[in-house]
PDB file of N, CA and C in Angstrom:
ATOM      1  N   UNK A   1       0.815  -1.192   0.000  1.00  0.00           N
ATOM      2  CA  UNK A   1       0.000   0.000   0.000  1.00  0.00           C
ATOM      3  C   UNK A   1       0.861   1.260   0.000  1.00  0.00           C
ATOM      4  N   UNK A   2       1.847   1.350   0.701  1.00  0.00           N
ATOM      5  CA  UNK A   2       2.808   2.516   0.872  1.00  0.00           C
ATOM      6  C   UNK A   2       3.685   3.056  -0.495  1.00  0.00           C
ATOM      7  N   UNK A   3       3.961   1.827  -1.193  1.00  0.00           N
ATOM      8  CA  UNK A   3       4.628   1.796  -2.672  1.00  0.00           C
ATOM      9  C   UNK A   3       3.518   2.592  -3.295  1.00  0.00           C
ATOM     10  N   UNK A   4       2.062   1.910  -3.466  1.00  0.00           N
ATOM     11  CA  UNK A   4       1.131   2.747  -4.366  1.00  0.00           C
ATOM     12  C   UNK A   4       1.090   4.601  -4.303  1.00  0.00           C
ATOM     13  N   UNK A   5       0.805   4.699  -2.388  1.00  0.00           N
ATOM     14  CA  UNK A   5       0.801   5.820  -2.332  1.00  0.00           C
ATOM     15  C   UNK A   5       2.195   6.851  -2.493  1.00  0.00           C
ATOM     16  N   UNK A   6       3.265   5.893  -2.654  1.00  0.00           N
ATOM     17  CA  UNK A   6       4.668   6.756  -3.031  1.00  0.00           C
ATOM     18  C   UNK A   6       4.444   7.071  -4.522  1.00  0.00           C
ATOM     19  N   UNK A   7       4.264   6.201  -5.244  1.00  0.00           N
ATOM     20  CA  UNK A   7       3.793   6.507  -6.497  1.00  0.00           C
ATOM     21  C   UNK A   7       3.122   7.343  -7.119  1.00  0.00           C
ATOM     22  N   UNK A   8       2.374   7.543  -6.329  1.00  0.00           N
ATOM     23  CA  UNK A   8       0.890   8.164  -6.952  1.00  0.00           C
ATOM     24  C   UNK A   8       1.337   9.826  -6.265  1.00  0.00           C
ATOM     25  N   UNK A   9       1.961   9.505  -5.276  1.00  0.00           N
ATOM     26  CA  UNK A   9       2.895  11.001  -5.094  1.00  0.00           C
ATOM     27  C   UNK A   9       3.151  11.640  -5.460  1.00  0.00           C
ATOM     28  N   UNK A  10       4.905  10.948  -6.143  1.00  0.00           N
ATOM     29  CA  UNK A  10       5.648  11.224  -7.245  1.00  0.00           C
ATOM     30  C   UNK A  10       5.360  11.665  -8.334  1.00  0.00           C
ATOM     31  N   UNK A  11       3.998  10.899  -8.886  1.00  0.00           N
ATOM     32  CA  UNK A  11       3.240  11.504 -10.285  1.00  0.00           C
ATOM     33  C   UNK A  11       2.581  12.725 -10.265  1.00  0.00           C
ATOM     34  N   UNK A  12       1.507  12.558  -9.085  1.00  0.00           N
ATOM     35  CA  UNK A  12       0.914  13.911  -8.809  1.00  0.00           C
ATOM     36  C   UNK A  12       1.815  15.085  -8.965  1.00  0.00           C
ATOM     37  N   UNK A  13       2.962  15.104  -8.175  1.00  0.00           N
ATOM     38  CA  UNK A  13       3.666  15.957  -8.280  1.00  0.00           C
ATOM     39  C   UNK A  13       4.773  16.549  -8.890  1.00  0.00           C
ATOM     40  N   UNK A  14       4.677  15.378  -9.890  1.00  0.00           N
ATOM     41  CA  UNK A  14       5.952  15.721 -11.050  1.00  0.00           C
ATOM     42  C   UNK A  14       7.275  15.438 -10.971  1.00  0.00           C
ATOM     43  N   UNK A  15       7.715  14.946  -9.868  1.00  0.00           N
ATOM     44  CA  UNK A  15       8.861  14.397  -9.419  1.00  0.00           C
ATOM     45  C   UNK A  15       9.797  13.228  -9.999  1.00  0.00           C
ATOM     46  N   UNK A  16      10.858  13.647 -10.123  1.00  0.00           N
ATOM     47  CA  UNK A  16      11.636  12.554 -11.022  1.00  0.00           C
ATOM     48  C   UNK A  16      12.294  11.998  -9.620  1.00  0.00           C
ATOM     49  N   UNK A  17      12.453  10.798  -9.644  1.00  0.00           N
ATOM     50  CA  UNK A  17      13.808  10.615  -8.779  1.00  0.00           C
ATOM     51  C   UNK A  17      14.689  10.070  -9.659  1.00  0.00           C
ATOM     52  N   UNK A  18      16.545   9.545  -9.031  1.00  0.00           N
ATOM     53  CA  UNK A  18      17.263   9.421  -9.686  1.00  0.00           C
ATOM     54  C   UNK A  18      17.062   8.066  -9.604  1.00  0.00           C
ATOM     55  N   UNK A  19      16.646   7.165  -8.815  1.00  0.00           N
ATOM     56  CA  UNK A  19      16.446   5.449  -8.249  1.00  0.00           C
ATOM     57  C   UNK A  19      15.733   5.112  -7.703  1.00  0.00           C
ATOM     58  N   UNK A  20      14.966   4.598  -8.162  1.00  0.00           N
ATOM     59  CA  UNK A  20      13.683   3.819  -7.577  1.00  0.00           C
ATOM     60  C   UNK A  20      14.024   2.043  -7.586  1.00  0.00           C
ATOM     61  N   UNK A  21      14.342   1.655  -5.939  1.00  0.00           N
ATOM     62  CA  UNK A  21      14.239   0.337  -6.373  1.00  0.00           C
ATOM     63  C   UNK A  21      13.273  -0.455  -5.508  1.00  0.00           C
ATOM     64  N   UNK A  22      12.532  -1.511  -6.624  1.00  0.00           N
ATOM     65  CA  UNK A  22      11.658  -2.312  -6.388  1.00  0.00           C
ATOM     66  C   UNK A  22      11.985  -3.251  -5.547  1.00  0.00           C
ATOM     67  N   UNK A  23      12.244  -3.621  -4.355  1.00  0.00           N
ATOM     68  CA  UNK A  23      12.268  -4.037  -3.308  1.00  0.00           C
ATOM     69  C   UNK A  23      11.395  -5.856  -3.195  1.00  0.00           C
ATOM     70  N   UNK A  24      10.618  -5.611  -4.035  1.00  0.00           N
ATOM     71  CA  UNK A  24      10.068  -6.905  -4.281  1.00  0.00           C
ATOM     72  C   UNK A  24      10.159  -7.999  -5.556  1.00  0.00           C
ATOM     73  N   UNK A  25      11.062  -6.917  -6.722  1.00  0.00           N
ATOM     74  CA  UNK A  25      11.580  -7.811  -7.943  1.00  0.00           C
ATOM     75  C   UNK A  25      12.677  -7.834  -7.338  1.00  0.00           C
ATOM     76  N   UNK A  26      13.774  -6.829  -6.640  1.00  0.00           N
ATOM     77  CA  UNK A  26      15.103  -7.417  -6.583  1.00  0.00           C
ATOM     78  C   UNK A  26      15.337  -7.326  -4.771  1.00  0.00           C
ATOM     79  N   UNK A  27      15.590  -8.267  -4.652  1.00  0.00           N
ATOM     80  CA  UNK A  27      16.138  -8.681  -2.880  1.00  0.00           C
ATOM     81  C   UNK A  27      17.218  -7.752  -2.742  1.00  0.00           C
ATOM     82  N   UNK A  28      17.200  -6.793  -1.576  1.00  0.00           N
ATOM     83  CA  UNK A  28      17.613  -6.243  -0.889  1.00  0.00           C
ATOM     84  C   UNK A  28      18.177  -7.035   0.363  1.00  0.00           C
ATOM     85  N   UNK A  29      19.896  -7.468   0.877  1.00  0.00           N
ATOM     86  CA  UNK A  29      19.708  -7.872   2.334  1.00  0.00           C
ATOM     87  C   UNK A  29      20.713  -7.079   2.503  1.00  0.00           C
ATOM     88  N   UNK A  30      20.711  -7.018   4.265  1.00  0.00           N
ATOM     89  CA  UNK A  30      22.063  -5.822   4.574  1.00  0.00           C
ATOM     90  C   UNK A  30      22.911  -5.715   3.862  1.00  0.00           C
ATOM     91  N   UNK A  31      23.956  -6.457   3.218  1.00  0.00           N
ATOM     92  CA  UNK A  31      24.881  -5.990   2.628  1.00  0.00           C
ATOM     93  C   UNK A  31      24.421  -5.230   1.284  1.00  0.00           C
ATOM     94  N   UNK A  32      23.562  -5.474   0.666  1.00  0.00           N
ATOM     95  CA  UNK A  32      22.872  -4.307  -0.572  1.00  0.00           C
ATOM     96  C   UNK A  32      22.512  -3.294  -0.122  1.00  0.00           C
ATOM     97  N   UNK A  33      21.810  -3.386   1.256  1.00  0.00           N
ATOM     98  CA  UNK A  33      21.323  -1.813   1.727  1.00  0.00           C
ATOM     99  C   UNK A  33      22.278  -1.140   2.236  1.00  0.00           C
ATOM    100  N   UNK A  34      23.211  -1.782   2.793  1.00  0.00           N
ATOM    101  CA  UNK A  34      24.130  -1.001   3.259  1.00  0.00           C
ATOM    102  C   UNK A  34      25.148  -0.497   2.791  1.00  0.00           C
ATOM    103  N   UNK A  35      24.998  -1.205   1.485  1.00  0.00           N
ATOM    104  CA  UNK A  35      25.525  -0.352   0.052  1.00  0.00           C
ATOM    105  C   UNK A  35      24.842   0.513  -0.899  1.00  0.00           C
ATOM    106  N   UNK A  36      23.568   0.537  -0.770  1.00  0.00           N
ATOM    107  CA  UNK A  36      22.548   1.757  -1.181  1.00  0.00           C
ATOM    108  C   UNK A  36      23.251   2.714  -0.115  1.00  0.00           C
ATOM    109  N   UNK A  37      23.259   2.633   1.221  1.00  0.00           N
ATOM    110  CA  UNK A  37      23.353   3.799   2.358  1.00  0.00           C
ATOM    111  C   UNK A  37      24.432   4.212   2.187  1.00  0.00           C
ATOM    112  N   UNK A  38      25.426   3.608   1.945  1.00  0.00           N
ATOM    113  CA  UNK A  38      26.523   4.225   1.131  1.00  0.00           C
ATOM    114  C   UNK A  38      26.697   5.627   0.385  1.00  0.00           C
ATOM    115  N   UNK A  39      25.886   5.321  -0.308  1.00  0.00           N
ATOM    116  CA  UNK A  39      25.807   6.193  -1.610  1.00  0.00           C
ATOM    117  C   UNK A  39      25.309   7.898  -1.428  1.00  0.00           C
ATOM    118  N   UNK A  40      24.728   8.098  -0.148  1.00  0.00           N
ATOM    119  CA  UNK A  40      24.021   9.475   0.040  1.00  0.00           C
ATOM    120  C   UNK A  40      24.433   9.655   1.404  1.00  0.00           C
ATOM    121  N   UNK A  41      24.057  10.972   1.596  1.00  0.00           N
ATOM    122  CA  UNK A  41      24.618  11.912   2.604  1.00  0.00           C
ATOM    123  C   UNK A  41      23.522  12.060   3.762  1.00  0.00           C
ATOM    124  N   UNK A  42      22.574  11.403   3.740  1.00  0.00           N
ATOM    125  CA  UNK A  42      21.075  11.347   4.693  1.00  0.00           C
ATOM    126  C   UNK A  42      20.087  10.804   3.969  1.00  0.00           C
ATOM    127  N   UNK A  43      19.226  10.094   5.380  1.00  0.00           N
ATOM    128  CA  UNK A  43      18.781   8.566   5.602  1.00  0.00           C
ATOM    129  C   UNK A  43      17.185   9.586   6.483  1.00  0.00           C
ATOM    130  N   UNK A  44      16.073   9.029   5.599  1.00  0.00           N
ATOM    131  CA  UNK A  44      14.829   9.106   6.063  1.00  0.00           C
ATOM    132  C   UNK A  44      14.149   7.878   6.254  1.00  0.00           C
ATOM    133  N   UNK A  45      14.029   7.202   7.451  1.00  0.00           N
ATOM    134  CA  UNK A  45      13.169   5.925   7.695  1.00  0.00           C
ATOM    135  C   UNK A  45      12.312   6.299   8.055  1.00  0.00           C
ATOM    136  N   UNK A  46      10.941   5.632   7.341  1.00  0.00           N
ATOM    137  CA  UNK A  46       9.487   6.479   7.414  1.00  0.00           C
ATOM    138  C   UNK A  46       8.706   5.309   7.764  1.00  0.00           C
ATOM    139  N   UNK A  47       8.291   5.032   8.914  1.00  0.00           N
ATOM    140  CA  UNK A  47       7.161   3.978   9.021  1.00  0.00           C
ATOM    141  C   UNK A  47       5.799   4.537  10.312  1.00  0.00           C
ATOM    142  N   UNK A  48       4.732   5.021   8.683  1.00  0.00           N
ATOM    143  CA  UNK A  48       3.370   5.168   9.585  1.00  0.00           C
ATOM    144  C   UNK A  48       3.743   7.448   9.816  1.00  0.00           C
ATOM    145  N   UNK A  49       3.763   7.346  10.699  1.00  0.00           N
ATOM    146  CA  UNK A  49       4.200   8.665  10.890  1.00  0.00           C
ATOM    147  C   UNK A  49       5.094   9.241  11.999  1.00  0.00           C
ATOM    148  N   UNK A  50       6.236   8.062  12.302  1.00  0.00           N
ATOM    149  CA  UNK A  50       7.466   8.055  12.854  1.00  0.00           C
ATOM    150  C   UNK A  50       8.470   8.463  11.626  1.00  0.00           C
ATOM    151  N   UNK A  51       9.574   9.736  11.911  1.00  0.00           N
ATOM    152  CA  UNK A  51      10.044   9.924  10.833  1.00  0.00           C
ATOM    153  C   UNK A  51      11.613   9.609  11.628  1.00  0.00           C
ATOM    154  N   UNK A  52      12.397   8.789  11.230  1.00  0.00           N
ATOM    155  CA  UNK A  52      13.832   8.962  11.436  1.00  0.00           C
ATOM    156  C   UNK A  52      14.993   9.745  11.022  1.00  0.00           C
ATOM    157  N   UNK A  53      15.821  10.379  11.106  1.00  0.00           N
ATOM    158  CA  UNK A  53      16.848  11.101  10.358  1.00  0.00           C
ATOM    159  C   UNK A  53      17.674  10.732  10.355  1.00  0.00           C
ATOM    160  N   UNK A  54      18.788  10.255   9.607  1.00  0.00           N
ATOM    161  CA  UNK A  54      20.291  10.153   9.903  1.00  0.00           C
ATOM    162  C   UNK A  54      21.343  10.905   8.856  1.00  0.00           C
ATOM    163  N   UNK A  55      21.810  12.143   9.326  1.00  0.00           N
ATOM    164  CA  UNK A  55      22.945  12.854   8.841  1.00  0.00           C
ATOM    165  C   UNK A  55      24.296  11.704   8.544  1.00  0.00           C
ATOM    166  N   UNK A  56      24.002  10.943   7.297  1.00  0.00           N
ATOM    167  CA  UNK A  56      25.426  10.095   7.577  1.00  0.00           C
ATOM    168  C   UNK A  56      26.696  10.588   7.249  1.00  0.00           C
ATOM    169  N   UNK A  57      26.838  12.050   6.940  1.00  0.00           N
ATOM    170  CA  UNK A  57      27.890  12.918   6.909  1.00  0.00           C
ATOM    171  C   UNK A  57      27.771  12.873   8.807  1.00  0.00           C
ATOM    172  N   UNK A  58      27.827  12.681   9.392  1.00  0.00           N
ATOM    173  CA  UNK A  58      28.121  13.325  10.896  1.00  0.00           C
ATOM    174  C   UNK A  58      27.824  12.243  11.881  1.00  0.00           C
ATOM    175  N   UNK A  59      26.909  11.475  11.320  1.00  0.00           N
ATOM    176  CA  UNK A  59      26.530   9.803  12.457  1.00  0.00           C
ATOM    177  C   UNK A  59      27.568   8.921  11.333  1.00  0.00           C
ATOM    178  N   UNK A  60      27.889   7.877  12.059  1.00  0.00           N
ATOM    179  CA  UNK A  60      27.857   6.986  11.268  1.00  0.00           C
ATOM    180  C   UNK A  60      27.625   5.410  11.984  1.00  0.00           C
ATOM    181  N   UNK A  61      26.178   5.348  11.313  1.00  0.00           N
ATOM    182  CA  UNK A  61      25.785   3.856  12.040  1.00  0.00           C
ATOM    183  C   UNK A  61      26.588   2.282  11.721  1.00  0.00           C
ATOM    184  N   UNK A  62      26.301   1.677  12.521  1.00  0.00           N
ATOM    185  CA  UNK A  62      27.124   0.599  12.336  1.00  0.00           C
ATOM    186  C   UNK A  62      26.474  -0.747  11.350  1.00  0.00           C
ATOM    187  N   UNK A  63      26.726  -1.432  10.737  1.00  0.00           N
ATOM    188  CA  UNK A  63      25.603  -2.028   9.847  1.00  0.00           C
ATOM    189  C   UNK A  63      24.328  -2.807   9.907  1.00  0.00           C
ATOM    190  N   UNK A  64      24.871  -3.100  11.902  1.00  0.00           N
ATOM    191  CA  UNK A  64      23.535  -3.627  12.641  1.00  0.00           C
ATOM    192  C   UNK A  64      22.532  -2.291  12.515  1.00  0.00           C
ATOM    193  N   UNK A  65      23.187  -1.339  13.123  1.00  0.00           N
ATOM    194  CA  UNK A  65      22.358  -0.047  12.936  1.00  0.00           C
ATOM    195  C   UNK A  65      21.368  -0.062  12.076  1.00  0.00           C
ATOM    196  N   UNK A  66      21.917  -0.123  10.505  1.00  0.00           N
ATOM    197  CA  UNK A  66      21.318   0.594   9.631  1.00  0.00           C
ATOM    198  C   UNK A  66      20.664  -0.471   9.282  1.00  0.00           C
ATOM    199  N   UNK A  67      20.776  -1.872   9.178  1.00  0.00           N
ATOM    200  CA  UNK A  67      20.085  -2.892   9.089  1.00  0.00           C
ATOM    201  C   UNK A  67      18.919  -2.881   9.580  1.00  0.00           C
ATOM    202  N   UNK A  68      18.578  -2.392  10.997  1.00  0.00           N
ATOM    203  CA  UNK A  68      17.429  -2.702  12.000  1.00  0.00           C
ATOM    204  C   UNK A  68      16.526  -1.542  10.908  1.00  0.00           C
ATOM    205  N   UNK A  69      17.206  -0.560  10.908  1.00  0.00           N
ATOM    206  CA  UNK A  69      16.145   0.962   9.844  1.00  0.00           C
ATOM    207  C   UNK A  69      15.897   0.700   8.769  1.00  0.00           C
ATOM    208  N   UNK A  70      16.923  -0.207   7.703  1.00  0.00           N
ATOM    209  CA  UNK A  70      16.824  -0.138   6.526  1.00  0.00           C
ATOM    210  C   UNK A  70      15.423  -1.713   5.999  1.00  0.00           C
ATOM    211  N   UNK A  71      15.980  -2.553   6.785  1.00  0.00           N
ATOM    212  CA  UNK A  71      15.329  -4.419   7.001  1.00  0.00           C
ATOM    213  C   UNK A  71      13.541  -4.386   7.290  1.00  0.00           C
ATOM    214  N   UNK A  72      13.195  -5.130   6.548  1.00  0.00           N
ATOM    215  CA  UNK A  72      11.786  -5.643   7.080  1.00  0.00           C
ATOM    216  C   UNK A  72      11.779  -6.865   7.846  1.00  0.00           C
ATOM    217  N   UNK A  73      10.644  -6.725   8.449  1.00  0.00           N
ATOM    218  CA  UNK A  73      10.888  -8.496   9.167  1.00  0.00           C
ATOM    219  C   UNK A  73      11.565  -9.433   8.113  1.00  0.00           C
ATOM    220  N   UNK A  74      11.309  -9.634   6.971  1.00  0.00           N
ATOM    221  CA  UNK A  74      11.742 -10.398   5.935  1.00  0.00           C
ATOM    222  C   UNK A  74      13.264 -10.556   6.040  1.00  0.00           C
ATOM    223  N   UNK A  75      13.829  -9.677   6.183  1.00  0.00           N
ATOM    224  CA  UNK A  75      15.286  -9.497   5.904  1.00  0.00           C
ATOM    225  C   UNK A  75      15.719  -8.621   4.404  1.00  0.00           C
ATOM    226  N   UNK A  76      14.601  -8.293   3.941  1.00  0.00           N
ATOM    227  CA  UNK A  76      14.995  -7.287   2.835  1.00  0.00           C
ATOM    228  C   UNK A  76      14.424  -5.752   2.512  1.00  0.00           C
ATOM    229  N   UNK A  77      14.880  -5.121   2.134  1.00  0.00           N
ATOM    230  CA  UNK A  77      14.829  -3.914   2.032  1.00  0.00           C
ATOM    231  C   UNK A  77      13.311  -3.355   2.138  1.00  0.00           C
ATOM    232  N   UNK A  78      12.836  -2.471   2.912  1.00  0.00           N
ATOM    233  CA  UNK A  78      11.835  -1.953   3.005  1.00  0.00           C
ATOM    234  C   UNK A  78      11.239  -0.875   2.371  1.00  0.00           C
ATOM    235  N   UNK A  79       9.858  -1.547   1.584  1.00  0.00           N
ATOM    236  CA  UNK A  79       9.153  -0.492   0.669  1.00  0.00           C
ATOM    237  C   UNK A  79       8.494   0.252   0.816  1.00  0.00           C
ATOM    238  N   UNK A  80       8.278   1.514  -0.266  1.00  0.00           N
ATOM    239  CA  UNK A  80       9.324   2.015  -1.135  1.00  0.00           C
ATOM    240  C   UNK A  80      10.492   2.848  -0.709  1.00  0.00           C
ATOM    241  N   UNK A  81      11.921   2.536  -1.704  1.00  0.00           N
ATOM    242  CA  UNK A  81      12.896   2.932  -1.112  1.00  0.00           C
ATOM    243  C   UNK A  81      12.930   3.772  -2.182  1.00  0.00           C
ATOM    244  N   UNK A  82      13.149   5.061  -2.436  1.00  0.00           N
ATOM    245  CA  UNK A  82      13.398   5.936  -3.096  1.00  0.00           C
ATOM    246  C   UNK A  82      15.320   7.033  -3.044  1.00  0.00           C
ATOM    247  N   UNK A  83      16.238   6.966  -4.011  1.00  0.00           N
ATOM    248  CA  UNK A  83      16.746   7.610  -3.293  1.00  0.00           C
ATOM    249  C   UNK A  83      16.491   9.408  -4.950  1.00  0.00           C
ATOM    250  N   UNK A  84      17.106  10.692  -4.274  1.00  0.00           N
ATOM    251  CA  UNK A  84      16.946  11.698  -4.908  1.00  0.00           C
ATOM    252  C   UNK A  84      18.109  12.506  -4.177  1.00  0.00           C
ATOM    253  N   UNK A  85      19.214  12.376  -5.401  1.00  0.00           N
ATOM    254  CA  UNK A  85      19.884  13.448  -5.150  1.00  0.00           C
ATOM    255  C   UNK A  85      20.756  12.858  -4.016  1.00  0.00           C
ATOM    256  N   UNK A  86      21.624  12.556  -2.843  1.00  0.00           N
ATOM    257  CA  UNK A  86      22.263  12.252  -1.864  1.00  0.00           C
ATOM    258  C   UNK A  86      21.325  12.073  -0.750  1.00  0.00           C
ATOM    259  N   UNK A  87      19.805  11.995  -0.871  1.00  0.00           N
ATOM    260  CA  UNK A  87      18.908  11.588  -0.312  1.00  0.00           C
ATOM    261  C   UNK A  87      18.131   9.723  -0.542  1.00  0.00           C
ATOM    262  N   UNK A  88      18.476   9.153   1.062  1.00  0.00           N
ATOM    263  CA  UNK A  88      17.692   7.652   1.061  1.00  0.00           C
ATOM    264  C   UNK A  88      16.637   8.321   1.494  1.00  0.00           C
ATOM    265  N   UNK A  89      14.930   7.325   0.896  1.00  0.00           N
ATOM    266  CA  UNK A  89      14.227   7.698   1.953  1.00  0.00           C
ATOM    267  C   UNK A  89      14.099   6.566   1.514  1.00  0.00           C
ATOM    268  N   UNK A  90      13.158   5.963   2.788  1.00  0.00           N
ATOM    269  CA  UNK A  90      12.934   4.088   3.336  1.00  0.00           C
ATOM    270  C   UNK A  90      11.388   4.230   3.910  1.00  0.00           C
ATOM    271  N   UNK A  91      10.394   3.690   2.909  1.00  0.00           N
ATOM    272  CA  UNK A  91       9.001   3.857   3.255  1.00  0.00           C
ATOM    273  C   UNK A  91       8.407   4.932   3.101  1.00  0.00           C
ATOM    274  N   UNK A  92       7.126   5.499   3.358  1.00  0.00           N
ATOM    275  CA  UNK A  92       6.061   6.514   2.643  1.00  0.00           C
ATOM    276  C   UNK A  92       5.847   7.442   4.243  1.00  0.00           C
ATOM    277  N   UNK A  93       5.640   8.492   3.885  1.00  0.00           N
ATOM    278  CA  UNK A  93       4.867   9.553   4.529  1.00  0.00           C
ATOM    279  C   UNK A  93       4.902  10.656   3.976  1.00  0.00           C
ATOM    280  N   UNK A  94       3.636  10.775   4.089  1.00  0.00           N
ATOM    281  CA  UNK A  94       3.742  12.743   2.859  1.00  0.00           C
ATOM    282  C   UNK A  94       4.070  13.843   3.124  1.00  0.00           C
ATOM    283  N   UNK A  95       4.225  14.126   4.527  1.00  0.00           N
ATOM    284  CA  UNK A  95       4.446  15.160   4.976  1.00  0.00           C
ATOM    285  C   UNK A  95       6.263  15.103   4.718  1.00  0.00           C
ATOM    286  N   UNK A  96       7.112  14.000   5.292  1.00  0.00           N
ATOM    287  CA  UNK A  96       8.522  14.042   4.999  1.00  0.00           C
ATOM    288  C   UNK A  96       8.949  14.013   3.237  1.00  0.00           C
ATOM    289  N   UNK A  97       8.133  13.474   2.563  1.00  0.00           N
ATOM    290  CA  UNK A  97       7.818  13.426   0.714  1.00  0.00           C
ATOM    291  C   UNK A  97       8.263  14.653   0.265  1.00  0.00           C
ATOM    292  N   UNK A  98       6.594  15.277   0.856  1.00  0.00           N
ATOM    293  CA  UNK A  98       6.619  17.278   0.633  1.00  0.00           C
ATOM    294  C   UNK A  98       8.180  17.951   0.916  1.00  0.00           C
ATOM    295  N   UNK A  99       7.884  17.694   2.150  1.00  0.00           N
ATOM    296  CA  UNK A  99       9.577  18.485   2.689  1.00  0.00           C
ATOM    297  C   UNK A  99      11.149  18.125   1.745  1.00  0.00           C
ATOM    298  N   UNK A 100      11.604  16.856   2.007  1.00  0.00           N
ATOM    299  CA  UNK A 100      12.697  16.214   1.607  1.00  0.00           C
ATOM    300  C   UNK A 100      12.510  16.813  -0.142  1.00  0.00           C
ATOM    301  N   UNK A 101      11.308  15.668  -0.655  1.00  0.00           N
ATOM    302  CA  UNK A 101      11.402  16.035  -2.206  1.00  0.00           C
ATOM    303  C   UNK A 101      11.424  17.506  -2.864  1.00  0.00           C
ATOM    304  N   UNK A 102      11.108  18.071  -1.566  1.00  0.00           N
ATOM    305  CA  UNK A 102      10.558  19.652  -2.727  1.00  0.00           C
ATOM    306  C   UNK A 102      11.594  20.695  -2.637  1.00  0.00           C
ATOM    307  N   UNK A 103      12.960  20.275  -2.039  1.00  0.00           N
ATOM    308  CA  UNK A 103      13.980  20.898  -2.037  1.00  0.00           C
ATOM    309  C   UNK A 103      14.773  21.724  -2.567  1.00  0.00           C
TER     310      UNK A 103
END
């Protein structure tokens, strides 16, 4: 449900991102996510309307860390993962969407 409404977001609002990955065609396990987290400079874990932050210019979590934020019960990457620009975000909420995306 959260993928649809990321979607339907993104369109509404015209938004390109640079990576969108499908989380359910391709397996995500810590060592992939924690090579997505790699790649950008801050980390939005969004579940429901708990918003997480992580400056990974200035924290730097350990891979249990980012595992527990990044992991679904499953053991793979949690949907939708969007990244834009040196921005992860991990799951849906619109209010952090608005903010983060409209930068």
């Amino acid at each position: 449900m959260s993928c649809t409404r990321a979607q339907e977001f993104l369109e509404r609002k015209k938004i390109d991102t640079v990576e969108q990955v499908n989380a359910k065609q391709t397996k995500f396990g810590l060592d992939e996510a924690v090579e997505l987290a790699s790649k950008v400079k801050e980390l939005y874990v969004l579940k429901g309307t708990k918003v997480v932050h992580v400056d990974l210019k200035k924290e730097k979590p350990s891979r249990e860390e980012l595992g527990k934020l990044l992991l679904g019960p499953t053991g793979n990457l949690r949907a939708p993962t969007i990244i834009q620009g040196d921005t992860l975000l991990v799951g849906f909420n619109q209010d952090t969407y608005e903010k983060v995306l409209h930068k």
